[in-house]
Protein backbone atom coordinates (compact mmCIF):
# COMPACT_ATOMS: atom_id res chain seq x y z
CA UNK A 1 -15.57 2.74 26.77
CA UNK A 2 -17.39 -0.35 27.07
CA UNK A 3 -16.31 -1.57 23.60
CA UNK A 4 -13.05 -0.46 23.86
CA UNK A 5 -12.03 -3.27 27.19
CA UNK A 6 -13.79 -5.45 25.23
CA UNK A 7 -11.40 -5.49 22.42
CA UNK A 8 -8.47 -5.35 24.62
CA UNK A 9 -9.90 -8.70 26.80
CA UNK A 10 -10.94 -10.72 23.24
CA UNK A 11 -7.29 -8.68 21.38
CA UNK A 12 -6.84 -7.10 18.82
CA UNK A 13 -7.72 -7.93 15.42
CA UNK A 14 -4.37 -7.33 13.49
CA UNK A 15 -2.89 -10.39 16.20
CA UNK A 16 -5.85 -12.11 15.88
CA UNK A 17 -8.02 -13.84 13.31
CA UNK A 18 -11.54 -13.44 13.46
CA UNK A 19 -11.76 -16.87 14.94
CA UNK A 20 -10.47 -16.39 17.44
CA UNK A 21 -11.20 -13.36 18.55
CA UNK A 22 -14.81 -15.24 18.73
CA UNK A 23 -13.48 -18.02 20.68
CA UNK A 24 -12.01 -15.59 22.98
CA UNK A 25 -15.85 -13.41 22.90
CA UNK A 26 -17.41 -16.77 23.60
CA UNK A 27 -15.31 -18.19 26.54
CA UNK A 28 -16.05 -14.89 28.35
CA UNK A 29 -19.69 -14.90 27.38
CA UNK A 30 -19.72 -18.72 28.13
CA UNK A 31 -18.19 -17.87 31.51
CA UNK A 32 -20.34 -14.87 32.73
CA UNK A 33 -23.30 -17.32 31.59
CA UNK A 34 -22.39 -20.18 34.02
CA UNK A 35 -21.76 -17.50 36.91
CA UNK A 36 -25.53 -17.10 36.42
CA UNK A 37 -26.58 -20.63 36.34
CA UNK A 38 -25.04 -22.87 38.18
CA UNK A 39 -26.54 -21.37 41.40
CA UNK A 40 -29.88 -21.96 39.76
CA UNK A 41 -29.12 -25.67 39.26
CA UNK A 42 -28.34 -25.82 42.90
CA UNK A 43 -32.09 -24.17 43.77
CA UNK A 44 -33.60 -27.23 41.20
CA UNK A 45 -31.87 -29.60 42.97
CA UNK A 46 -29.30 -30.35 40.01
CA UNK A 47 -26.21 -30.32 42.73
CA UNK A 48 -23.68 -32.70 40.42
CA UNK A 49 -24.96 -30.72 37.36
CA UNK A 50 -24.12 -27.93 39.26
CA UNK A 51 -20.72 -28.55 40.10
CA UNK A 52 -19.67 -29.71 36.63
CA UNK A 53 -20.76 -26.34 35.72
CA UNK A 54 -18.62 -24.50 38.56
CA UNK A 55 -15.74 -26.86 37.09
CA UNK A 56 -16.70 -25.94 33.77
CA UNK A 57 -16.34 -22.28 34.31
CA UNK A 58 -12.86 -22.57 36.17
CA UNK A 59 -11.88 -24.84 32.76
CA UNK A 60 -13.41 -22.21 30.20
CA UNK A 61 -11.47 -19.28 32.11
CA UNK A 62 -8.10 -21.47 31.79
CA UNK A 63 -8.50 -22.02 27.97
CA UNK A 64 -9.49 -18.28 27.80
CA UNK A 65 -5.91 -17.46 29.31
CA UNK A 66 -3.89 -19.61 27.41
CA UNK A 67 -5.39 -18.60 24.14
CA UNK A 68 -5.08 -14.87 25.10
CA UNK A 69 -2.14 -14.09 26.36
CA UNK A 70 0.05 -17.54 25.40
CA UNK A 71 -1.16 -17.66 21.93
CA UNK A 72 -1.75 -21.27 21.98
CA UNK A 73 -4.80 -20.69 20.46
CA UNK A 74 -4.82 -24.35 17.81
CA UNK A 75 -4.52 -26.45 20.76
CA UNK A 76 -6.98 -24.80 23.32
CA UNK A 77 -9.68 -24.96 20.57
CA UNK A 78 -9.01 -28.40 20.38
CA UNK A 79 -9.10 -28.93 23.57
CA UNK A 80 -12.49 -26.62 24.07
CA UNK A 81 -13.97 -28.39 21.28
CA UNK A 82 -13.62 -31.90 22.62
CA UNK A 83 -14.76 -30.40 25.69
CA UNK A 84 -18.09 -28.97 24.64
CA UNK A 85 -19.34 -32.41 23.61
CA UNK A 86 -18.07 -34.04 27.16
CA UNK A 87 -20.22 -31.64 28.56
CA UNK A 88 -23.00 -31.98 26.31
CA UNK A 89 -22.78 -35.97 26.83
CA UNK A 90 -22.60 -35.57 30.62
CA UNK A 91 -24.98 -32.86 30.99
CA UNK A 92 -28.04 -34.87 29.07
CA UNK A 93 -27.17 -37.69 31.33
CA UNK A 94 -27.13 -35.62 34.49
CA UNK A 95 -29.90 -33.01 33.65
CA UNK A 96 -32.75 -35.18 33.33
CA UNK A 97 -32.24 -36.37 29.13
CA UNK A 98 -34.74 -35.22 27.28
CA UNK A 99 -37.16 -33.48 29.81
CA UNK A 100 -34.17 -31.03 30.08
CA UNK A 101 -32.78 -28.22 28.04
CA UNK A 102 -30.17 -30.28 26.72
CA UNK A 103 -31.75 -30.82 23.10
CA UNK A 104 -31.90 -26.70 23.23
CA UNK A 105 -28.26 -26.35 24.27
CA UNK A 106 -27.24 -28.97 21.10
CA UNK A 107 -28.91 -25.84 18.51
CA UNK A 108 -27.01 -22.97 20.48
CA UNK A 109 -23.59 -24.44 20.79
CA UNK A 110 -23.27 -25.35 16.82
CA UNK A 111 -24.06 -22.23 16.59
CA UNK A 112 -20.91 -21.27 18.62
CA UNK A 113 -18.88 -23.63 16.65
CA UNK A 114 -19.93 -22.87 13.59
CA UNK A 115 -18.39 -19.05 14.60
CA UNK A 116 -14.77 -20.52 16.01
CA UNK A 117 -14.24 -23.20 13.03
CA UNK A 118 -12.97 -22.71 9.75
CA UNK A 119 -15.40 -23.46 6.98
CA UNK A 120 -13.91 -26.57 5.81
CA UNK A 121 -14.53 -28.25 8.80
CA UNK A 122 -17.70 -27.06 9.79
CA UNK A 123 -19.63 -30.01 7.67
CA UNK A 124 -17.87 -32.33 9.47
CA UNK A 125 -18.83 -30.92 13.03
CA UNK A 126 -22.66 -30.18 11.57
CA UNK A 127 -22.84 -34.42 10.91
CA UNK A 128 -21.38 -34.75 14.55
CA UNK A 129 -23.57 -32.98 16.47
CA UNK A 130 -26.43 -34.42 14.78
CA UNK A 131 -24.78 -38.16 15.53
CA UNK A 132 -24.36 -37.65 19.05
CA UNK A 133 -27.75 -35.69 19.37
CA UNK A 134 -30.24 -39.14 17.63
CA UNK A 135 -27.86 -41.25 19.86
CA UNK A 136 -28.39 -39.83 22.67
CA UNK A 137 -32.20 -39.78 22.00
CA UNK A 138 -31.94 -43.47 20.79
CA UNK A 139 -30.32 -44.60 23.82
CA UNK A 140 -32.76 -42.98 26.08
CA UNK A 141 -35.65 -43.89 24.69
CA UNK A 142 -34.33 -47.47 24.72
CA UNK A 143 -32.04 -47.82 27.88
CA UNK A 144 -34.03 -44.92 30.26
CA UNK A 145 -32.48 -45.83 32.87
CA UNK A 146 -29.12 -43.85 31.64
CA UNK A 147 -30.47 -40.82 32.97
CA UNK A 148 -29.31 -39.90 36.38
CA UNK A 149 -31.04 -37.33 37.66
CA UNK A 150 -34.68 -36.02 37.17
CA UNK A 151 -36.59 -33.36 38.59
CA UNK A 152 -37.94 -33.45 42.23
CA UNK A 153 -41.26 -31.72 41.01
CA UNK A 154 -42.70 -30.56 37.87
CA UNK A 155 -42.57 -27.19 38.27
CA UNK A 156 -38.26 -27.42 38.19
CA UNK A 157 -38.91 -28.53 34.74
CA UNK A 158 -40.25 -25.55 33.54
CA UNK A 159 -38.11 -23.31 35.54
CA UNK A 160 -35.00 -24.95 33.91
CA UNK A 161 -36.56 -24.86 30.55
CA UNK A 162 -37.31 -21.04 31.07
CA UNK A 163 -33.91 -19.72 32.31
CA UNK A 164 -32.05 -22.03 30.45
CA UNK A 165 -33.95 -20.73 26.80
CA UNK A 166 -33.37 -16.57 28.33
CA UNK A 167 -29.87 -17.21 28.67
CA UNK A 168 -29.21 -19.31 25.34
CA UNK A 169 -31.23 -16.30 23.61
CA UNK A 170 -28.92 -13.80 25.29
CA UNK A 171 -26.00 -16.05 24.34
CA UNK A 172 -27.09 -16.08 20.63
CA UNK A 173 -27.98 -12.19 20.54
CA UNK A 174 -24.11 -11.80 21.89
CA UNK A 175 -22.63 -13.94 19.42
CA UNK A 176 -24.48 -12.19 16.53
CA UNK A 177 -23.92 -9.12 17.58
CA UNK A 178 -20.44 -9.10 17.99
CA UNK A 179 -19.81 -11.25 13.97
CA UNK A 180 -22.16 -7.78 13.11
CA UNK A 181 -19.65 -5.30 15.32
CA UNK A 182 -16.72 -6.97 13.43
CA UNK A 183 -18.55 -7.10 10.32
CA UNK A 184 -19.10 -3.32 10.34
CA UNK A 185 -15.08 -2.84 11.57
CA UNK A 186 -14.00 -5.17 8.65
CA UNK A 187 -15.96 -2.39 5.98
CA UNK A 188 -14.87 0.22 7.79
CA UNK A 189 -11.18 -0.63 7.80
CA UNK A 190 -11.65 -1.56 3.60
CA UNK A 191 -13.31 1.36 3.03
CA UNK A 192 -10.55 3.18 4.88
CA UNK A 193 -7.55 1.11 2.70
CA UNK A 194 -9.50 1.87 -0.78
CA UNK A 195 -9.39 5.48 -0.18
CA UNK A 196 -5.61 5.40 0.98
CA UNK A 197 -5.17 3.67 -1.88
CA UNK A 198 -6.81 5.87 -4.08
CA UNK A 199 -4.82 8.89 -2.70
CA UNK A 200 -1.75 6.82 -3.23
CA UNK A 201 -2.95 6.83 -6.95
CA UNK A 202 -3.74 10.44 -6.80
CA UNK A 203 -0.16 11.08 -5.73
CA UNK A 204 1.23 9.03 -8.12
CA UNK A 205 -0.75 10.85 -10.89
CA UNK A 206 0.19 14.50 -9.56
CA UNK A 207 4.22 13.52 -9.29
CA UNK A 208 3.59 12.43 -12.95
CA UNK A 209 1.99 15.26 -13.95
CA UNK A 210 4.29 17.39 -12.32
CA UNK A 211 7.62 15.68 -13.41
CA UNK A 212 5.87 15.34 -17.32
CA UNK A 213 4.70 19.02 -17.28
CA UNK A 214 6.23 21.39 -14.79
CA UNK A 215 10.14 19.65 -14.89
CA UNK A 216 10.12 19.40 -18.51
CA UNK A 217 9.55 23.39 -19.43
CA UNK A 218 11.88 24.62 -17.33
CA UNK A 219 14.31 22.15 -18.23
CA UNK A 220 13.84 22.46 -22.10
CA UNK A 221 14.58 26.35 -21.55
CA UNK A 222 17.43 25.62 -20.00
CA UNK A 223 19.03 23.43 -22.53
CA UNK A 224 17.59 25.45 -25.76
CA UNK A 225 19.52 29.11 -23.96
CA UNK A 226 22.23 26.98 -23.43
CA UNK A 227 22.31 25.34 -27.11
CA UNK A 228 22.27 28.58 -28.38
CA UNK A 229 25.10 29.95 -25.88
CA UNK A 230 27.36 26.93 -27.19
CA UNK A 231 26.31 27.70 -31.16
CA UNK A 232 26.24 31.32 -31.67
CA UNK A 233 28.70 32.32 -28.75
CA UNK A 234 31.10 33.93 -31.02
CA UNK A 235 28.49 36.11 -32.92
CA UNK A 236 26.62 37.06 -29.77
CA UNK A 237 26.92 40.67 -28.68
CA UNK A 238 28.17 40.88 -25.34
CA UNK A 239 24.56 42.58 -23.96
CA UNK A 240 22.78 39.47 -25.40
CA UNK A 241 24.87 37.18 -23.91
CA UNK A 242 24.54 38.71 -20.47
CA UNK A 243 20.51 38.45 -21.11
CA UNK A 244 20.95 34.57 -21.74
CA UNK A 245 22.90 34.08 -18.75
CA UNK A 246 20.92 35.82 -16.85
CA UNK A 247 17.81 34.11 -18.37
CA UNK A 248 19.19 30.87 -17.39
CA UNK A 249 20.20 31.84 -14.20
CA UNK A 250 16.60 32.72 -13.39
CA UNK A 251 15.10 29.33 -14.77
CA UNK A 252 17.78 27.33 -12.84
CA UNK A 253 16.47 29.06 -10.00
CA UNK A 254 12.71 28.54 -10.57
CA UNK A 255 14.03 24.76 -11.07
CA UNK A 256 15.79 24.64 -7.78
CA UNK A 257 12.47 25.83 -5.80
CA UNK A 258 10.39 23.42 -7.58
CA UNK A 259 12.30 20.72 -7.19
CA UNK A 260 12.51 21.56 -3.41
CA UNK A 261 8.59 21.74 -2.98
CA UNK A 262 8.51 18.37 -5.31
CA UNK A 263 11.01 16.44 -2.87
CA UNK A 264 9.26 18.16 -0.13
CA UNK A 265 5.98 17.52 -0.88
CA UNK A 266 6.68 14.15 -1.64
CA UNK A 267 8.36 13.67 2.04
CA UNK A 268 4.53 15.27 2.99
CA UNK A 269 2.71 12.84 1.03
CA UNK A 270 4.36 9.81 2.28
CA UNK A 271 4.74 11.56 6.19
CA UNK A 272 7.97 10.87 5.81
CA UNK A 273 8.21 14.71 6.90
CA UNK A 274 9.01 15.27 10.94
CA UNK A 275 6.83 17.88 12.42
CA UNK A 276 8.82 19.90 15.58
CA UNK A 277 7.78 23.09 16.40
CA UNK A 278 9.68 25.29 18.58
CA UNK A 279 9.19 29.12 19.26
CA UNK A 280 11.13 31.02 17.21
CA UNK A 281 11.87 34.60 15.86
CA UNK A 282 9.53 35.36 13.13
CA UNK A 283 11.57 38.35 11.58
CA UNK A 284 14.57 35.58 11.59
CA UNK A 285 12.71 32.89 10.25
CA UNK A 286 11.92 35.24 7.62
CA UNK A 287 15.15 36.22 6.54
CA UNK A 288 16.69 33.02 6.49
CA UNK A 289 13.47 32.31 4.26
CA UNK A 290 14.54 34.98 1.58
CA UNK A 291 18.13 33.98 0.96
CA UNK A 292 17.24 32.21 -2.02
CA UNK A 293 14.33 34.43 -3.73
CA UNK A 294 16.59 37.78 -2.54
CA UNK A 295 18.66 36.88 -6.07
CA UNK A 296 15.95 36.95 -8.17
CA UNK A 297 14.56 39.94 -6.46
CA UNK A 298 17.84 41.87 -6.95
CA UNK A 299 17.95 40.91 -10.71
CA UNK A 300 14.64 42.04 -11.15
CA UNK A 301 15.17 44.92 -9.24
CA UNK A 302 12.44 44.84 -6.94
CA UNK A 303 12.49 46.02 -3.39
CA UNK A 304 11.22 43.16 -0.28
CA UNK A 305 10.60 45.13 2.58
CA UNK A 306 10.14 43.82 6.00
CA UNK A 307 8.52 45.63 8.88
CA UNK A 308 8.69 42.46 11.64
CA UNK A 309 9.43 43.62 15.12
CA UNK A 310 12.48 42.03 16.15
CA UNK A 311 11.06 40.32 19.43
CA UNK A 312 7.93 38.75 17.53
CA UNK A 313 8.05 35.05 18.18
CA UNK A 314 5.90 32.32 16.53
CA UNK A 315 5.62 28.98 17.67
CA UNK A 316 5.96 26.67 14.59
CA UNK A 317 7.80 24.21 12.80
CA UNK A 318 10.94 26.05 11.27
CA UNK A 319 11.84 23.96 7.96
CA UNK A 320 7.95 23.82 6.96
CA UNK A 321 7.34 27.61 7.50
CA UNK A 322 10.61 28.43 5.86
CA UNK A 323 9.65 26.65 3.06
CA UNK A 324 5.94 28.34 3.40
CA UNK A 325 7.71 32.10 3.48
CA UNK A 326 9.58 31.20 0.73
CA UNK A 327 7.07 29.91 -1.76
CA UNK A 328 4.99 32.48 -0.94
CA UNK A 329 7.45 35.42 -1.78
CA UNK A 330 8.64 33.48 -5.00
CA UNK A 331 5.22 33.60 -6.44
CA UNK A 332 5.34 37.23 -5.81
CA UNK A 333 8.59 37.78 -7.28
CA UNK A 334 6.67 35.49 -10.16
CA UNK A 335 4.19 38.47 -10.57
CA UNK A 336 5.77 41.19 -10.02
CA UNK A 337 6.97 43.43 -12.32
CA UNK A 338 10.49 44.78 -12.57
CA UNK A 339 11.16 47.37 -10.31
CA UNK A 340 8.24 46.36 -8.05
CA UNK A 341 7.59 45.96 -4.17
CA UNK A 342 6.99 43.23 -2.04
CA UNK A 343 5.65 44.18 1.58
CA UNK A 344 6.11 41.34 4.62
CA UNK A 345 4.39 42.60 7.88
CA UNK A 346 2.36 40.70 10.47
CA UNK A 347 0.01 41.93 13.43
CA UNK A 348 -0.64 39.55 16.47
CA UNK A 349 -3.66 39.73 18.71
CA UNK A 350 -5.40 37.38 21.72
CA UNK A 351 -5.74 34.64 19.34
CA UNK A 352 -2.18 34.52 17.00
CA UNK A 353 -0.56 35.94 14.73
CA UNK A 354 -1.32 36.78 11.10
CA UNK A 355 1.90 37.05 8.66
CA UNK A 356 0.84 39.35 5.30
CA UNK A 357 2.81 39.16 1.87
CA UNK A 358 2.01 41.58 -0.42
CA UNK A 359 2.99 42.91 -4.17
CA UNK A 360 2.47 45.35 -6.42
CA UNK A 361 2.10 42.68 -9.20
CA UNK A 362 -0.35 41.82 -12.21
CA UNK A 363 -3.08 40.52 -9.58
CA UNK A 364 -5.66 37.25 -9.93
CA UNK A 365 -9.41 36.92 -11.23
CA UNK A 366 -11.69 36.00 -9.02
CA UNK A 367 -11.91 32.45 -10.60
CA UNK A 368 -8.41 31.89 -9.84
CA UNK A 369 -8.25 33.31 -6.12
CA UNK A 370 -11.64 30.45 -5.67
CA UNK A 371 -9.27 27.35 -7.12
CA UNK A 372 -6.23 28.50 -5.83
CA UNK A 373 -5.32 25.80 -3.38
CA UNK A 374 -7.74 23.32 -4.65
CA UNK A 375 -5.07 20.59 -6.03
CA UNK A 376 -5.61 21.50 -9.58
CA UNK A 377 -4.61 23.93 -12.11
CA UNK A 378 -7.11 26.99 -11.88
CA UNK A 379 -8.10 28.57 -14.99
CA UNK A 380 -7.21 32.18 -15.66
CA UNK A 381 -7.29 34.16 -18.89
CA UNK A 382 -3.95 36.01 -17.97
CA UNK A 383 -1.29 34.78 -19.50
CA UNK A 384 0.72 35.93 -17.10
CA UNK A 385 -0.31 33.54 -14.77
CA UNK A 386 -0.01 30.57 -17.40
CA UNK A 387 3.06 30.86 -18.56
CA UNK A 388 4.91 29.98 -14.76
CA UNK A 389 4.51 26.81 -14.51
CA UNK A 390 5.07 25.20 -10.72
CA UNK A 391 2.92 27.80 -8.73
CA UNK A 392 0.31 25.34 -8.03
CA UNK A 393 2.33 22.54 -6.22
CA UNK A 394 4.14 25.07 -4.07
CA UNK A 395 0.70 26.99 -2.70
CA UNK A 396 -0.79 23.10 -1.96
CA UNK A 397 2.40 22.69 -0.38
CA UNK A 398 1.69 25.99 1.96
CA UNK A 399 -1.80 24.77 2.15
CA UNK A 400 -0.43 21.60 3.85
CA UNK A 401 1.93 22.71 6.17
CA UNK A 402 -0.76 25.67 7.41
CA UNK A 403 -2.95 23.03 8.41
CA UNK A 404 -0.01 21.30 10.15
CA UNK A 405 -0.35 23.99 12.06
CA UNK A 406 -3.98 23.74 12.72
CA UNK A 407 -3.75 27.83 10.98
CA UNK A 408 -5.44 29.15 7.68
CA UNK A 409 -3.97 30.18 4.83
CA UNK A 410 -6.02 33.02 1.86
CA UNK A 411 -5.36 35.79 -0.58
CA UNK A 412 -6.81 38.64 -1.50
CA UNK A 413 -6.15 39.74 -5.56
CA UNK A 414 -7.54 41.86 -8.09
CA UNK A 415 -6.12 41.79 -11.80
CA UNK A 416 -3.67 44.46 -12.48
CA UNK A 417 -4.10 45.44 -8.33
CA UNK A 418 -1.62 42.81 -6.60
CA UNK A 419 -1.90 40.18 -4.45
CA UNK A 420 -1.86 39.61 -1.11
CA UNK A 421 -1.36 36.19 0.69
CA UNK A 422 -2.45 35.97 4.72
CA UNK A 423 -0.75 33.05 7.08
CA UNK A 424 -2.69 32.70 10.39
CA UNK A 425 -0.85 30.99 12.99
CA UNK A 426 -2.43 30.07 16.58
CA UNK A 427 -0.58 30.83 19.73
CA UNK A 428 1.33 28.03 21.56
CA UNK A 429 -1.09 26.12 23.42
């Protein structure tokens, strides 16, 4: 909580360079410090030292302000800059030269500097605190009289020196700690853009591989059906030309779905997807789900039933579990046989509701059912399974929009036994 206002009172690091979010750290720190002291310089004796520092603090809260919230940060670290060594000047002459803590105060506020300056300039300030530092000493030690104010007794002396030394320690331990805070936030943040970027990469790769691989199979049946179609047309018996048109038909249509989960997933990828859930009718979701795979069913011949109760109501986002539904359902028209069945039930309970899709198909190995929505191709002897290309990049894309949902996604296969794919949802919160 602590750190949190603290970033909000010094701003923001994407509006502010680390500079300045120091010089905002250290007019704050600088501040609460002379709260503590200057009534301390009043109990030495040190009354015009005192004031200056009351003065001080009102000044340091003004350039604090300005820097802030008017974003005339240049000129206010001028301004604080030219500043510091006033006070330095006036507070060696005013808190007793040399028998003060002045000389201690020179180490701690390069220090300070040295954080708010840019590193081309810090030389420069390094040769001018040591100037003003051996002339202050020079004058004192050869005009004495330039000091204004000493110490009533002996014992102020050390009292001074002690508080003064806690509170620069405290300063430096502040200053340190936050470069370290902002040092940590800096890796954090580059650690956080290298692995967006290597997703990004990843991405890049899959679309590749996908567009390379799983566009250009489909694509090259298309054309060789339809070069022979254009060549042999008036040689073909009619039955064979029915089975190339209807061979095409099917590819255009496994096309069509991937190229819907590839624009899709791509939206995903880039969250250029809108999430809106809404309660809806799960039996109608459904259905509007299997307008497109209900053609491929019916020229396959294989029966989807659909025992839903009409009133069931999820609470979801309809164009990502329409697109789940119907990815699932095309992978089991995929592997199912002619003349199959493909089951679509659900059963709800305390905790949500769990959709099942199940088929009567050629079934998975174990090996593939473990790598099924890992994002790569899992390895299966059946070459069943190999030869349709595009299953992978639609299941990833269920696996993604499940977990939209905060819900679970799994499958239960054997070879030659059917599949059958399980969508948890949660309840509306």
């Amino acid at each position: 909580m602590f750190g949190l206002k603290w970033s909000d009172l010094i701003g923001d690091q994407e509006e502010f360079s680390l500079e300045k979010r120091v010089f905002h750290s250290v007019c704050l720190i600088t501040s609460l410090i002379l709260i503590i002291t200057f009534p301390t310089n009043f109990l030495l004796g040190l009354d015009i030292f005192a004031y200056v520092l009351m003065l001080t603090l009102l000044f340091l809260l003004g350039l604090f302000y300005f820097s802030r919230f008017k974003k005339n940060s240049k000129v206010t670290l001028v301004i604080y800059l030219s500043f510091m060594y006033f006070l330095l000047i006036f507070g060696y002459l005013f808190n007793c030269g040399i028998d003060g803590p002045m000389i201690l105060i020179f180490g701690v506020t390069f220090l300070v500097q040295a954080a708010i300056i840019k590193n081309e300039h810090m030389f420069v300030y390094l040769l001018i605190h040591i100037a003003l530092c051996c002339a202050l000493l020079y004058a004192e030690y050869n005009y004495p009289e330039i000091i204004m104010v000493h110490y009533d007794k002996i014992s102020y002396r050390y009292y001074d020196t002690a508080i003064t030394t806690g509170v620069l320690l405290m300063s430096v331990f502040l200053t340190i700690r936050f470069l370290k805070v902002n040092y940590r936030e800096k890796q954090q943040l580059l650690k956080k853009k290298n692995e967006e970027l290597l997703q990004a990469n990843a991405t890049k790769d899959k679309l590749f591989s996908i567009i390379s691989h799983d566009l250009r199979s489909p694509f090259n049946a298309l054309i060789g059906l339809s070069q022979i179609l254009k060549e042999e047309s008036d040689t073909l018996e009619p039955a064979e030309t029915a089975e190339y048109i209807e061979a095409i038909y099917e590819t255009s249509q496994k096309t069509y779905v991937l190229l819907q989960n590839l624009l899709e997933w791509s939206l995903a990828q880039t969250n250029g997807l809108q999430f809106v859930p809404t309660t809806i009718n799960l039996r109608k979701l459904v259905e509007d789900a299997l307008l497109a795979p209900l053609q491929v069913a019916k020229s396959k011949d294989i029966a989807i039933q659909i025992t839903i109760p009409d009133d069931e109501t999820i609470y979801v986002d309809h164009n990502m579990m329409e697109t789940v539904f119907r990815n699932l359902v095309s992978n089991a028209l995929k592997f199912t046989s002619n003349h199959g069945v493909i089951s679509i039930s659900c059963a709800t309970d305390d905790k949500g509701t769990t959709i099942k899709i199940s088929d009567n198909g050629i079934g998975m190995s174990a090996k593939t059912v473990k790598n099924l929505f890992e994002d790569k191709k899992a390895t299966d002897p059946n070459p069943e399974l190999i030869k349709n290309q595009g299953m992978g990049l639609g299941l990833m894309l269920c696996k993604d929009f499940i977990q939209k949902h905060e819900g679970k996604i799994w499958v239960e296969s054997e070879l030659g036994q059917g599949s059958t794919f399980f969508v948890f949802l949660k309840k509306e919160k």
